[in-house]
Each structure stands twice: as structure tokens, then as C-alpha cells.
Protein backbone atom coordinates (compact mmCIF):
# COMPACT_ATOMS: atom_id res chain seq x y z
CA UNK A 1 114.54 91.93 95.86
CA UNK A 2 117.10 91.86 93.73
CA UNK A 3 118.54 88.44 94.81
CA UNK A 4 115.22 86.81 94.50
CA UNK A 5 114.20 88.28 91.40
CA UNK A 6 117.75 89.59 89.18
CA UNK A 7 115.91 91.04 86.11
CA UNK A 8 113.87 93.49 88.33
CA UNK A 9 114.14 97.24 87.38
CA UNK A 10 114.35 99.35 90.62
CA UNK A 11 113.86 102.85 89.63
CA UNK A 12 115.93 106.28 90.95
CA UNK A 13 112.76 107.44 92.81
CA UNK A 14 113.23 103.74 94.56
CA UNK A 15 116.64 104.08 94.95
CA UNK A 16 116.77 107.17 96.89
CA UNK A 17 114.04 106.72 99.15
CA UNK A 18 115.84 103.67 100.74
CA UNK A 19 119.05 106.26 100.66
CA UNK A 20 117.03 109.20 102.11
CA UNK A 21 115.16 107.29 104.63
CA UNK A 22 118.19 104.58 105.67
CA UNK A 23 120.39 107.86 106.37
CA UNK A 24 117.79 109.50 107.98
CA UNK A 25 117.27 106.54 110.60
CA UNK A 26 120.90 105.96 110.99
CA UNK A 27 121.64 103.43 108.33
CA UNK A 28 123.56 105.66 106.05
CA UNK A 29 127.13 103.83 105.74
CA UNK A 30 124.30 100.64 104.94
CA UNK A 31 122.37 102.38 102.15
CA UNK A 32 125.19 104.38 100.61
CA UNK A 33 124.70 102.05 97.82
CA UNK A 34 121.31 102.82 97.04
CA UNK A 35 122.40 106.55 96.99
CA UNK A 36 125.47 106.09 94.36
CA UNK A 37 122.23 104.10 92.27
CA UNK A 38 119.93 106.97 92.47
CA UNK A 39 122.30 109.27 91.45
CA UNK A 40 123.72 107.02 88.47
CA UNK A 41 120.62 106.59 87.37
CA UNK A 42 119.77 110.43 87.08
CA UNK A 43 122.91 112.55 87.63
CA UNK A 44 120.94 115.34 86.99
CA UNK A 45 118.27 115.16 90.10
CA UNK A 46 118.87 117.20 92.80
CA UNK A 47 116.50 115.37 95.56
CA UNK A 48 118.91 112.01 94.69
CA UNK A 49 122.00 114.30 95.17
CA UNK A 50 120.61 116.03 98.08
CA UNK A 51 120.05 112.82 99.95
CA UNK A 52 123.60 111.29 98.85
CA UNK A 53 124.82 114.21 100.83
CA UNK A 54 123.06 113.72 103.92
CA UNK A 55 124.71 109.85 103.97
CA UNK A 56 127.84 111.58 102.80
CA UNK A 57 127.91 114.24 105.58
CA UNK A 58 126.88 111.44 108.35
CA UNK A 59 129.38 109.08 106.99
CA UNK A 60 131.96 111.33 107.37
CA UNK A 61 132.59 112.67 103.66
CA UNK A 62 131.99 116.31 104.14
CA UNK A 63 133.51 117.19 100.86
CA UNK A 64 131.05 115.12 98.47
CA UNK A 65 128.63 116.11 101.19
CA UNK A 66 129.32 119.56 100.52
CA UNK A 67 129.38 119.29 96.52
CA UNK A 68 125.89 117.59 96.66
CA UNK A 69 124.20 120.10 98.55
CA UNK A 70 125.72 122.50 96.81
CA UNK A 71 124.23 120.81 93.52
CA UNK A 72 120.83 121.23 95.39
CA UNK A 73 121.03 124.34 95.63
CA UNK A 74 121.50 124.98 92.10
CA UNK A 75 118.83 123.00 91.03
CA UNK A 76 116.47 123.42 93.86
CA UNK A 77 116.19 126.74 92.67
CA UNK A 78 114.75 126.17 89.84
CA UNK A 79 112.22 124.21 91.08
CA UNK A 80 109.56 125.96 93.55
CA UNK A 81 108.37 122.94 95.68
CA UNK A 82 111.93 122.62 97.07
CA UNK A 83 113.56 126.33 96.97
CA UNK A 84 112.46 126.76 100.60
CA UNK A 85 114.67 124.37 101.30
CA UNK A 86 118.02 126.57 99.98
CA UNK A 87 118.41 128.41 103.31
CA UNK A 88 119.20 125.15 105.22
CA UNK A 89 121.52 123.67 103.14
CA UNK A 90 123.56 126.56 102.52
CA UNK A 91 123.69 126.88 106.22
CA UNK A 92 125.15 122.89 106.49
CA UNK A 93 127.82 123.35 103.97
CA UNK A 94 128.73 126.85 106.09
CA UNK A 95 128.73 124.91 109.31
CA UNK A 96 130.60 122.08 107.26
CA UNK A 97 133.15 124.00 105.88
CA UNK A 98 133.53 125.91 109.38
CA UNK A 99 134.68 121.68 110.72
CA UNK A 100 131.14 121.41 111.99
CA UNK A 101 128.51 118.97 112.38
CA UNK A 102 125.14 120.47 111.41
CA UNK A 103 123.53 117.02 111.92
CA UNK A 104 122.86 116.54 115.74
CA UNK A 105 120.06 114.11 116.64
CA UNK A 106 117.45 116.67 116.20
CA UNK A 107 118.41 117.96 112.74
CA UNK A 108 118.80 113.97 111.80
CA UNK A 109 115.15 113.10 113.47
CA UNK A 110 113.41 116.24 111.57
CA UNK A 111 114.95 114.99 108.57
CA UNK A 112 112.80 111.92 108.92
CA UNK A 113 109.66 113.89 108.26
CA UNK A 114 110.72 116.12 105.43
């Protein structure tokens, strides 16, 4: 879009969908891009950190995986629609600092529906 049309605006909500969604179907080295703009755009938001750490963790950068979940987690619980979500994540970056891979084909494929 932005080739055909360079003045467009694409917003952070835009931005990380493509990154959540791309990772999510096995794109994530391809969309990484689109998860450094979501997060640019709103440093703050913890759903655009949350999914720059999923393409972090499957692209093999557990460390900024592990600092953006953990930035979810701070924020998520502040916010009820997502502080269900806590439990999980803090059980990734455990796995993750353990030298494991929480994200087998079945965590990856539920990750599609969330």
C-alpha cells in the first residue's frame, strides 16, 4: 500500500495485526517490520509489544522476546480484558529463560485464534 500510495497513514492497530497475524502463520522474520512500527508508533501498548515478542521468540530473539512479554505483563494487568492472559506469558518467559521453546505448532496454531 505504501508503494502505491506513499502519503498513506497506516495506524499501530494496522501495524500489529499484520505483525500478530504474519507471526502467528509463520511469517514472523517477514513482518518483523510491521512489529518495530507498531511499537514505534505507541511504545506504551502492551498488545503491540506482546505480539513483537511472539516474532521475537520465533525468530530466535528470546531476550527482546522475553522483555516484551514481560512488558505485557505489566500492563496487561492493568487492563481486565487481557489479565487472563498473565499466566501464559509468564509461563513462556519461564520456559524461555529455562533454553526452551514454549512455541510448538500447537501453541503457534492457538495463537491464531486469540
Amino acid at each position: 500500500a505504501q508503494e502505491v500510495y506513499p502519503d498513506i497513514k497506516i495506524t499501530g492497530p494496522s501495524w500489529n495485526s499484520l505483525c500478530r497475524f504474519g507471526s502467528a502463520w509463520g511469517y514472523a522474520e517477514k513482518v518483523m517490520y510491521a512489529c518495530e512500527n507498531a511499537v514505534a508508533l505507541d511504545p506504551t501498548n502492551g498488545l503491540a509489544r506482546n505480539s513483537r515478542a511472539l516474532a521475537r521468540a520465533l525468530t530466535g530473539d528470546t531476550p527482546g522476546a522475553i522483555e516484551d512479554f514481560q512488558f505485557f505483563i505489566e500492563w496487561a494487568k492493568d487492563e481486565a480484558p487481557y489479565a487472563h492472559y498473565v499466566p501464559l506469558r509468564k509461563a513462556w518467559i519461564k520456559a524461555m529463560q529455562a533454553g526452551n521453546d514454549p512455541f510448538d505448532d500447537e501453541t503457534v496454531m492457538r495463537l491464531r485464534y486469540e
